[in-house]
N, C-alpha and C. Protein backbone atom coordinates (compact mmCIF):
# COMPACT_ATOMS: atom_id res chain seq x y z
N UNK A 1 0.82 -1.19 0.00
CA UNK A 1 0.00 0.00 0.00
C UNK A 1 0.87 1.26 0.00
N UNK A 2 1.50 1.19 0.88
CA UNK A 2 2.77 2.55 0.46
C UNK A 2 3.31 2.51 -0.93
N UNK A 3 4.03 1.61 -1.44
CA UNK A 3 4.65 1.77 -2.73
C UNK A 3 3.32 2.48 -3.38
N UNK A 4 2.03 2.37 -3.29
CA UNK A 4 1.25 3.03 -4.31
C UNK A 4 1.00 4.01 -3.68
N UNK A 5 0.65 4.85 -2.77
CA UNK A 5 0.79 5.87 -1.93
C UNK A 5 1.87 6.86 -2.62
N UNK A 6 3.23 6.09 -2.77
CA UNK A 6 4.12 7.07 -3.11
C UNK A 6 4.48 7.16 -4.86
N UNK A 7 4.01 5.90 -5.01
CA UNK A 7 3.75 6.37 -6.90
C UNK A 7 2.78 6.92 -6.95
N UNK A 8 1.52 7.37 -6.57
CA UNK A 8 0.15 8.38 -6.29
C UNK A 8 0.65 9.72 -5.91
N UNK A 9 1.57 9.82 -5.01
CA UNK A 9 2.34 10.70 -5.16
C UNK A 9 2.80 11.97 -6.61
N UNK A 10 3.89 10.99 -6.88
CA UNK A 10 4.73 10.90 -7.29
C UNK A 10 3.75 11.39 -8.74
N UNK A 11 2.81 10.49 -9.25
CA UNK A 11 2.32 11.02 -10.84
C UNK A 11 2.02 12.80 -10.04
N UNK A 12 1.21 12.48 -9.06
CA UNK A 12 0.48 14.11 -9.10
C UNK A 12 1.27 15.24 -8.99
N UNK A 13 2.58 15.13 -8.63
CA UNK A 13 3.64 15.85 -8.66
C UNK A 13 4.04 16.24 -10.32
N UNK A 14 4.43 15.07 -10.70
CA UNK A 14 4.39 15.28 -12.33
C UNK A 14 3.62 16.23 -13.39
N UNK A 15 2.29 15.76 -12.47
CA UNK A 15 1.57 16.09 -13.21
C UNK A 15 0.99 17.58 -13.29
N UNK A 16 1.03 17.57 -11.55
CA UNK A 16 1.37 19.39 -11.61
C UNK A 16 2.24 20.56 -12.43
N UNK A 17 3.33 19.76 -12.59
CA UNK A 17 4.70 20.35 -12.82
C UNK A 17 4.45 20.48 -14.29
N UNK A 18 3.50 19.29 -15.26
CA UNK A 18 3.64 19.52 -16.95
C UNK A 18 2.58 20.84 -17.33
N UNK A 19 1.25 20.50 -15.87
CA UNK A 19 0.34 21.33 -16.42
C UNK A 19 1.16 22.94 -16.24
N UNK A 20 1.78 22.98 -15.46
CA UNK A 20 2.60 24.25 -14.76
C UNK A 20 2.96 24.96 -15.81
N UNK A 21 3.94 23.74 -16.96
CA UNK A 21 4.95 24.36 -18.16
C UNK A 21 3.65 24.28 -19.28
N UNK A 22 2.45 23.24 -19.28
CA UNK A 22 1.90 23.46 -20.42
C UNK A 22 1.23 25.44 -20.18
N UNK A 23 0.81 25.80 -19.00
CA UNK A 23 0.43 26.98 -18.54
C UNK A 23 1.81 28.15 -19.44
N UNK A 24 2.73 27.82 -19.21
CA UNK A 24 3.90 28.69 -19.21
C UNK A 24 4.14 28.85 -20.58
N UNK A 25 3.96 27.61 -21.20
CA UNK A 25 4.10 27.71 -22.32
C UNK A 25 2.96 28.46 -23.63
N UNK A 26 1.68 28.11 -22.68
CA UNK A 26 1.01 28.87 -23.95
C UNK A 26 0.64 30.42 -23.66
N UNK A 27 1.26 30.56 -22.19
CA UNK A 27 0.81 32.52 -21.47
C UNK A 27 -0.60 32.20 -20.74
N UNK A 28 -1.22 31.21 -20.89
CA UNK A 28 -3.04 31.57 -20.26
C UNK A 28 -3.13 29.87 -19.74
N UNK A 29 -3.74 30.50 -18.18
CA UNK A 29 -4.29 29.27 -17.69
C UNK A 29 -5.56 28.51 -18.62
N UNK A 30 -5.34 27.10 -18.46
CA UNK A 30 -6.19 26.34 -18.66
C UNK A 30 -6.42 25.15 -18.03
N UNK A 31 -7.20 24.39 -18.42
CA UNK A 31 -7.36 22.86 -17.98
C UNK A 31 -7.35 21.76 -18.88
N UNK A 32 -6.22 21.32 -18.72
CA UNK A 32 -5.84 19.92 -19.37
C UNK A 32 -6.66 19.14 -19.71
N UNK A 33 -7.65 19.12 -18.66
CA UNK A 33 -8.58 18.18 -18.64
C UNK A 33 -10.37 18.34 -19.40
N UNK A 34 -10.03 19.36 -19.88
CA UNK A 34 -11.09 19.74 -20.64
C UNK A 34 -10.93 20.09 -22.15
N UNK A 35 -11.46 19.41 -23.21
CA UNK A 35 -11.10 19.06 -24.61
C UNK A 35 -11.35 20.73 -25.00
N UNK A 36 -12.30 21.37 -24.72
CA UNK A 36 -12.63 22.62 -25.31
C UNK A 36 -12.07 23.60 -25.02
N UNK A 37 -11.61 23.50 -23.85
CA UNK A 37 -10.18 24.52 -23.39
C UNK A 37 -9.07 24.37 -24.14
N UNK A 38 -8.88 22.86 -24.04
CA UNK A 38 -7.45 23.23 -24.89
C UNK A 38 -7.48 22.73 -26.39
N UNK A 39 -8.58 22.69 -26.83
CA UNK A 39 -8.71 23.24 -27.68
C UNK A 39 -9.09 25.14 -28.64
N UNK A 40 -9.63 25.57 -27.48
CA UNK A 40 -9.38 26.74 -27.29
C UNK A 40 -8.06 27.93 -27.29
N UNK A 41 -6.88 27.12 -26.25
CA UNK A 41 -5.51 27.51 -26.58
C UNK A 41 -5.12 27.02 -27.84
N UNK A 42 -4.64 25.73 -28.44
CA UNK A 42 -3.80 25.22 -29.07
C UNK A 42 -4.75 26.33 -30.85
N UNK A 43 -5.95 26.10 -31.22
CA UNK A 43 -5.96 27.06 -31.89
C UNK A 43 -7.02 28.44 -32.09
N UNK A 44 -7.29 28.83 -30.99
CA UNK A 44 -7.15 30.20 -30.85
C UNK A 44 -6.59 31.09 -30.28
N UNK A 45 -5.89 30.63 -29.29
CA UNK A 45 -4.94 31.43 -28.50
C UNK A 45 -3.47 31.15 -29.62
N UNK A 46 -3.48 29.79 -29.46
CA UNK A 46 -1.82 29.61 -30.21
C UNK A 46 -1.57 29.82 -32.15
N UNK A 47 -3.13 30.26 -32.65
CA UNK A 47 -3.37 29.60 -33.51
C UNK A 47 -2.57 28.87 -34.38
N UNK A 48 -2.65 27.78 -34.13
CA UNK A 48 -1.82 26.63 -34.45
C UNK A 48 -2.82 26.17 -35.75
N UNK A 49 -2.98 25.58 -37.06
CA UNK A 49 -3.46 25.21 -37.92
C UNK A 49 -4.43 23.75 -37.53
N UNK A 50 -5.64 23.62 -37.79
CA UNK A 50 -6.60 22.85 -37.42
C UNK A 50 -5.96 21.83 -38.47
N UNK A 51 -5.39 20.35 -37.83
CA UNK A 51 -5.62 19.37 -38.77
C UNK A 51 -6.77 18.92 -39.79
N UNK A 52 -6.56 18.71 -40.81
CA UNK A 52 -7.54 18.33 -41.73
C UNK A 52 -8.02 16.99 -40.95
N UNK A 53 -9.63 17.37 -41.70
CA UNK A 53 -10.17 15.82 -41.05
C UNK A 53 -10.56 15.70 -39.07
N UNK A 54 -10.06 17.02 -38.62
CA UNK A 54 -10.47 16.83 -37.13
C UNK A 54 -11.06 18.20 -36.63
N UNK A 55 -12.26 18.31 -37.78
CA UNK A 55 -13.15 19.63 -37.45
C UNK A 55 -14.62 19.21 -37.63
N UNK A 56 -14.91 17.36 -37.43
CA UNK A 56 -16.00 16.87 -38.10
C UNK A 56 -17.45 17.36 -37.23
N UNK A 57 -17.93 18.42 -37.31
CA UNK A 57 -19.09 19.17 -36.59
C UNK A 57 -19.02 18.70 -35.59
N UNK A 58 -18.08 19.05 -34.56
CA UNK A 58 -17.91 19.18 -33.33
C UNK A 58 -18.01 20.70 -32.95
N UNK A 59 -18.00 20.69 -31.62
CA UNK A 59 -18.63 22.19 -31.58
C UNK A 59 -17.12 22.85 -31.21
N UNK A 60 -15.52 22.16 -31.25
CA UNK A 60 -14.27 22.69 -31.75
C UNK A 60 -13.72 21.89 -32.34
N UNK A 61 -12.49 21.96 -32.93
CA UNK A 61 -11.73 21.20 -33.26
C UNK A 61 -11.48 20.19 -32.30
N UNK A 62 -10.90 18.79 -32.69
CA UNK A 62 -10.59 17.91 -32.00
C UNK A 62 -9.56 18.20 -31.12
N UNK A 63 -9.34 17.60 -29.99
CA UNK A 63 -7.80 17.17 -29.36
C UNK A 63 -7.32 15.75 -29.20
N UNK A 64 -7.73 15.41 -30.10
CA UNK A 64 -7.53 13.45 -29.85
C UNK A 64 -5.89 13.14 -29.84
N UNK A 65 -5.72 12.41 -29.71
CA UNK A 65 -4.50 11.38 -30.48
C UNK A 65 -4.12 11.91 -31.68
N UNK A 66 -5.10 12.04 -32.85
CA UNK A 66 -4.79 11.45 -33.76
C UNK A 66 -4.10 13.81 -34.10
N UNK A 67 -4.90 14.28 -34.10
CA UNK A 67 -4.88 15.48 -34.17
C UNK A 67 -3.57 16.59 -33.62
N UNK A 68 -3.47 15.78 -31.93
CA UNK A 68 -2.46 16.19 -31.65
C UNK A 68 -0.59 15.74 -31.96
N UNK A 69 -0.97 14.27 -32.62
CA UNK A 69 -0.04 14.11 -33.56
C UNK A 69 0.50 14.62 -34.65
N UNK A 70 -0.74 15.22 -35.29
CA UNK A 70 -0.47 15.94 -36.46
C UNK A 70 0.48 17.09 -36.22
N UNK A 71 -0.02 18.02 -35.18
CA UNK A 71 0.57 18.96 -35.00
C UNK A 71 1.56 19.08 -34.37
N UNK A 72 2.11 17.87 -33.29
CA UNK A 72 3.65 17.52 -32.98
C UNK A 72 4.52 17.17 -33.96
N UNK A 73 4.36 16.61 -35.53
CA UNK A 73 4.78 16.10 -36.47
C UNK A 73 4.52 17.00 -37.57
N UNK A 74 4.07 17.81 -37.55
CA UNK A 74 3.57 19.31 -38.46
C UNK A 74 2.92 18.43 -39.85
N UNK A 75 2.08 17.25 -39.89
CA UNK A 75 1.46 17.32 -40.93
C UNK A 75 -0.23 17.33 -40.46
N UNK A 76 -0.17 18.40 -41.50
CA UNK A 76 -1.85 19.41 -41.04
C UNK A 76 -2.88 18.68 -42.58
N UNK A 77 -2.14 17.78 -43.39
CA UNK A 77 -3.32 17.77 -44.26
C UNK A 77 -3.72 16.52 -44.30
């Protein structure tokens, strides 16, 4: 029970610390944990180019997998 105690720890520490730099990095708080927020930063705050194919009448662009690959790998079409 401790070893998971202190890996429970241990992610939320992490995990503080990425949301911290994802914060730092784009200038404006958000929440990780909400698709429309950060979809909100990545392209309207950052405007970063909407992958093709991940604007299918959703009420934003996607943040999936597949989307945020695109744009770590810069292919947008």
């Amino acid at each position: 029970m401790e070893g998971c105690k202190s890996a429970r720890q241990h992610l939320e520490t992490k995990i503080r610390q990425l949301e911290e730099r994802a914060h730092e990095l784009a200038g404006v708080l958000f929440s990780l944990s909400v698709p429309a927020e950060v979809a909100s930063v990545l392209y309207t705050h950052l405007k970063l180019p909407v992958p093709t194919g991940c604007n299918k009448g959703k009420q934003h662009p996607s943040t999936d997998k597949q989307a945020l690959d695109a744009l770590m790998y810069g292919y947008y079409l």
